[in-house]
N, C-alpha and C. Protein backbone atom coordinates (compact mmCIF):
# COMPACT_ATOMS: atom_id res chain seq x y z
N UNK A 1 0.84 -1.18 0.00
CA UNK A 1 0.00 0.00 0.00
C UNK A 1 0.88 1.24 0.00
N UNK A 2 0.07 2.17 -0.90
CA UNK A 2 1.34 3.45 -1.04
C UNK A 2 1.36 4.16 0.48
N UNK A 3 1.98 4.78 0.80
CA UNK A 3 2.36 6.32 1.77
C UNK A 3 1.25 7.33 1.32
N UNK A 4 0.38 7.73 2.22
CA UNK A 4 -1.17 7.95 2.16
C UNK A 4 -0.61 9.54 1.86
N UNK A 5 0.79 10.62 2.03
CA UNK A 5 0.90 11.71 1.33
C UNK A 5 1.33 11.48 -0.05
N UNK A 6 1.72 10.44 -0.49
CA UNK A 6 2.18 10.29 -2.28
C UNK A 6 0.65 10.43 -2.86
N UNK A 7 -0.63 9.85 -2.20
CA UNK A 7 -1.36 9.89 -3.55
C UNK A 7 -2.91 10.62 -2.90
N UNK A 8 -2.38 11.93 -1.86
CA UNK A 8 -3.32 12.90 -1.87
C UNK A 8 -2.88 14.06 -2.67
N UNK A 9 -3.78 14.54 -3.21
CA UNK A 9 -3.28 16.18 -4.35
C UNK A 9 -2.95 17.23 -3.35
N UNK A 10 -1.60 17.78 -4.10
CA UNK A 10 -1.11 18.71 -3.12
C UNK A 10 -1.28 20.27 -3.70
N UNK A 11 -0.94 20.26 -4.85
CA UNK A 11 -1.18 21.34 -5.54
C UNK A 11 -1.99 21.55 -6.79
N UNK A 12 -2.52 22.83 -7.38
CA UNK A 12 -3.33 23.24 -7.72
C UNK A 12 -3.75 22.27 -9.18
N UNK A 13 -2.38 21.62 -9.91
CA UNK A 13 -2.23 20.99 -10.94
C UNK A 13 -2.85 19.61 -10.68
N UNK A 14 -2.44 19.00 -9.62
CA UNK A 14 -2.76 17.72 -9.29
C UNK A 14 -4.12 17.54 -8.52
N UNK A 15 -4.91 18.62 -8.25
CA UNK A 15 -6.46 18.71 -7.80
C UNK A 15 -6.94 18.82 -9.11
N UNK A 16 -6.64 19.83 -10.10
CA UNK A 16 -7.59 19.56 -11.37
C UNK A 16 -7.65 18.55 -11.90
N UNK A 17 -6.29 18.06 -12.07
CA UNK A 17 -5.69 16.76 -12.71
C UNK A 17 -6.79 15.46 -12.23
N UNK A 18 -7.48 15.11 -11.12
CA UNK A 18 -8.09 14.25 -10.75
C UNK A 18 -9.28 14.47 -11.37
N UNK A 19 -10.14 15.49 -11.93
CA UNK A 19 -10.98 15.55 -12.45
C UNK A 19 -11.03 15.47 -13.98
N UNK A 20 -10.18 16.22 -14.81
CA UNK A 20 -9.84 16.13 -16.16
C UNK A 20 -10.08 14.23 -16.16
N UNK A 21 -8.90 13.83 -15.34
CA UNK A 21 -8.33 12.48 -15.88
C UNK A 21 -9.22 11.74 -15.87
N UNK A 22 -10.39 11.51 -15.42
CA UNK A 22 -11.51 10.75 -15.41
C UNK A 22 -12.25 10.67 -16.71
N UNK A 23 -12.30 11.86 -17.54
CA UNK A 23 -12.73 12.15 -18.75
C UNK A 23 -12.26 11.82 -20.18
N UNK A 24 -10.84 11.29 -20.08
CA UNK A 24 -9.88 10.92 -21.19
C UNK A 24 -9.74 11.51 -21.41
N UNK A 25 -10.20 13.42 -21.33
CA UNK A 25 -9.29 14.62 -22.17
C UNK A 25 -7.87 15.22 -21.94
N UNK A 26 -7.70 15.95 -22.65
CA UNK A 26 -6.12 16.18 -22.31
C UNK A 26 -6.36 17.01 -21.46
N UNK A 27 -5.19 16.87 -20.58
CA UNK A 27 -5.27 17.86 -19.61
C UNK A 27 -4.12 19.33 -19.61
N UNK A 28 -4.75 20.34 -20.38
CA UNK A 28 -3.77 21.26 -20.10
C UNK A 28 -3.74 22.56 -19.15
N UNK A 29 -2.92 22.57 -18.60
CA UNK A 29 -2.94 23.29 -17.33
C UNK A 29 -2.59 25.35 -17.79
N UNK A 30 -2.84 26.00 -17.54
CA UNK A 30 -2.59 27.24 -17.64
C UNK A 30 -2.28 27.61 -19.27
N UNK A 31 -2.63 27.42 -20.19
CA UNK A 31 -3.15 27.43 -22.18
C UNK A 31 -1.92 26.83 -22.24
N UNK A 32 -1.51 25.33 -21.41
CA UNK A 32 -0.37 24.54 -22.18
C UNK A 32 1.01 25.36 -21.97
N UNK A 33 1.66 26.21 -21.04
CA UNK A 33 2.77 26.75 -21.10
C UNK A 33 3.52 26.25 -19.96
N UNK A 34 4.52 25.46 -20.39
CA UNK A 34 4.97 25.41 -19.11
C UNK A 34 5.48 26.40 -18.07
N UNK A 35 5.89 25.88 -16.93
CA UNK A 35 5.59 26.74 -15.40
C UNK A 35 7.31 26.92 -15.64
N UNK A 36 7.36 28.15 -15.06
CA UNK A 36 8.44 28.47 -14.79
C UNK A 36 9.37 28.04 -13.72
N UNK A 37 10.78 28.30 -13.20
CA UNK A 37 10.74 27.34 -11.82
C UNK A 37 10.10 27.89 -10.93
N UNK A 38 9.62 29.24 -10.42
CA UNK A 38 9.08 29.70 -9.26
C UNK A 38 7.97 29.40 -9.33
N UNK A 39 7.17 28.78 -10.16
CA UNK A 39 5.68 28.42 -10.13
C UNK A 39 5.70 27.31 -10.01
N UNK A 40 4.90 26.79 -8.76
CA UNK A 40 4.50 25.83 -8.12
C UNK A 40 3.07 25.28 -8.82
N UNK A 41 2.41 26.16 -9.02
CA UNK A 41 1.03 25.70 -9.52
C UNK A 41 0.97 24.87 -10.05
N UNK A 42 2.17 24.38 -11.55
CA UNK A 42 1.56 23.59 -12.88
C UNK A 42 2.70 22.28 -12.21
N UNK A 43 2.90 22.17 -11.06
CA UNK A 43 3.56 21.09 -10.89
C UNK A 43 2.80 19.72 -10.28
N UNK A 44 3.39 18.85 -11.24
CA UNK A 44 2.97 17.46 -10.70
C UNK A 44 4.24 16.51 -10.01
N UNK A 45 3.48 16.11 -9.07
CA UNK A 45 4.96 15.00 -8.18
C UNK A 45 4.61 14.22 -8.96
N UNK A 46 6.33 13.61 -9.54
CA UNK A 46 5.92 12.00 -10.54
C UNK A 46 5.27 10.85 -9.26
N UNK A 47 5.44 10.75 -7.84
CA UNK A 47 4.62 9.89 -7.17
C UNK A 47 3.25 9.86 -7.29
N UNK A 48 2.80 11.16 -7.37
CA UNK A 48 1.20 11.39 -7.17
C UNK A 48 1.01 10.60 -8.80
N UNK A 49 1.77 11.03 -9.62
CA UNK A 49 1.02 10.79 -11.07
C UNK A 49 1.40 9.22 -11.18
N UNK A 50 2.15 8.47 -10.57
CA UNK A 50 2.58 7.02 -10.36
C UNK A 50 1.21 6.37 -9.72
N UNK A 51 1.15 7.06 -8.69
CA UNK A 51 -0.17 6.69 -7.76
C UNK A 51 -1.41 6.68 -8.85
N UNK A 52 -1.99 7.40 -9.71
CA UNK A 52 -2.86 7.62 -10.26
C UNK A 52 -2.58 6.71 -11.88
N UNK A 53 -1.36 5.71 -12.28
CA UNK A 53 -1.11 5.03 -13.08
C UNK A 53 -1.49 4.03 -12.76
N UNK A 54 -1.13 3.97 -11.30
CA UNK A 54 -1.40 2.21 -10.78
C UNK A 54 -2.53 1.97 -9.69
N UNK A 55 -3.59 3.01 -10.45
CA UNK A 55 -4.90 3.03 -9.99
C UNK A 55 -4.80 2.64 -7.81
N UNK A 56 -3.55 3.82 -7.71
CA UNK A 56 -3.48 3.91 -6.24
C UNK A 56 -4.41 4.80 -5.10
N UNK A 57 -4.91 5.54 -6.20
CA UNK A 57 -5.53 6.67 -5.26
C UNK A 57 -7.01 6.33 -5.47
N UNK A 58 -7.61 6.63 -3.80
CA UNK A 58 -8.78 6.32 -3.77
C UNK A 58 -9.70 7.41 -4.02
N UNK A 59 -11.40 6.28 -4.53
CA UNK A 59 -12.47 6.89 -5.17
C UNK A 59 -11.68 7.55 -6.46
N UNK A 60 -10.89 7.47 -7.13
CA UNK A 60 -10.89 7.72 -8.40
C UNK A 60 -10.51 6.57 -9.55
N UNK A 61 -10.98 6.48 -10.98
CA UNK A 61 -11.27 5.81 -11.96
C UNK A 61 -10.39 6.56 -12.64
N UNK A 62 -9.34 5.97 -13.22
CA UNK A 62 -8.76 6.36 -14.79
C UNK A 62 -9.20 6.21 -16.01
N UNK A 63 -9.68 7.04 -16.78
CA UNK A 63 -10.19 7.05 -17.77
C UNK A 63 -9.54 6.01 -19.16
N UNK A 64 -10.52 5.34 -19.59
CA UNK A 64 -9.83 4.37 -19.90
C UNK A 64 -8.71 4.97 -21.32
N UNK A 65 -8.82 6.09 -22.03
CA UNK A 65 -7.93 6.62 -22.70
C UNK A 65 -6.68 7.21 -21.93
N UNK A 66 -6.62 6.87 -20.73
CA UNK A 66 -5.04 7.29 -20.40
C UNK A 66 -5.20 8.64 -19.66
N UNK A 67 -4.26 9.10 -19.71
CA UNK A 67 -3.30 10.20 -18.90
C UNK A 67 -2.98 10.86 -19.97
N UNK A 68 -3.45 12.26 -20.77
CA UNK A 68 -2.68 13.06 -21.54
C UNK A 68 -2.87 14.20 -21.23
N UNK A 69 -1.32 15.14 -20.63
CA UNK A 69 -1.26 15.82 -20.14
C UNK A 69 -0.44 17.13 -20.85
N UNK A 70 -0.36 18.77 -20.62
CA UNK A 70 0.04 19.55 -21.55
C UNK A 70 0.39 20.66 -20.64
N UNK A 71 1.64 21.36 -20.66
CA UNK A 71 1.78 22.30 -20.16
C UNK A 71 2.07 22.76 -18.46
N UNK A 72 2.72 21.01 -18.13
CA UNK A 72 2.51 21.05 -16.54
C UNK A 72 4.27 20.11 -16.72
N UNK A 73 4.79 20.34 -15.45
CA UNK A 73 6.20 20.14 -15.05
C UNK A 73 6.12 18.62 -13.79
N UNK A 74 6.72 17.76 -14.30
CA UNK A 74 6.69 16.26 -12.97
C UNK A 74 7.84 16.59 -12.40
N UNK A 75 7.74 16.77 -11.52
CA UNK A 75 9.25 16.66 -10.29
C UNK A 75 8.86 16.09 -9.73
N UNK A 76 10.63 15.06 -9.01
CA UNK A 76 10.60 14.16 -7.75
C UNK A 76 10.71 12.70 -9.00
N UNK A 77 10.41 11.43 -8.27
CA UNK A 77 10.55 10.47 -8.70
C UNK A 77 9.73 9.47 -9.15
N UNK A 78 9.74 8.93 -10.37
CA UNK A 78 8.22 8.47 -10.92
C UNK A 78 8.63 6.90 -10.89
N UNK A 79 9.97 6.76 -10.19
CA UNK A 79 9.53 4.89 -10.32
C UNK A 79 8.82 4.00 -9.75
């Protein structure tokens, strides 16, 4: 079982991100630009988005078209 802070949403990217992803649409965050380094907003932890590959996080469904994402930055470690 994962570490119950890897696969709660921490920031603003990874709260929308749970809703988009249910839908199979792409998900682009702020018209697709990526975040600069001082912007925190468009960031995704590669754990949280690991968690949400291997259908870790609860009450949510992955859409069966996948994860396609635009304009958002993964930091940290996605193995």
């Amino acid at each position: 079982m994962m570490d119950k802070s890897l696969i709660t949403p921490e920031t603003p990217a990874e709260i929308e991100l749970l809703s988009v992803a249910k839908t199979g649409e792409i998900y682009t965050f702020d018209k697709g630009i990526l975040p600069v380094d001082a912007d925190t907003n468009g960031i995704i932890r590669g754990t949280f988005l690991r968690a949400i590959l291997l259908d870790a996080v609860p009450d949510f469904k992955l859409h069966e078209k996948g994860l396609r994402l635009k304009g958002l930055r993964i930091e940290g470690t996605f193995d």
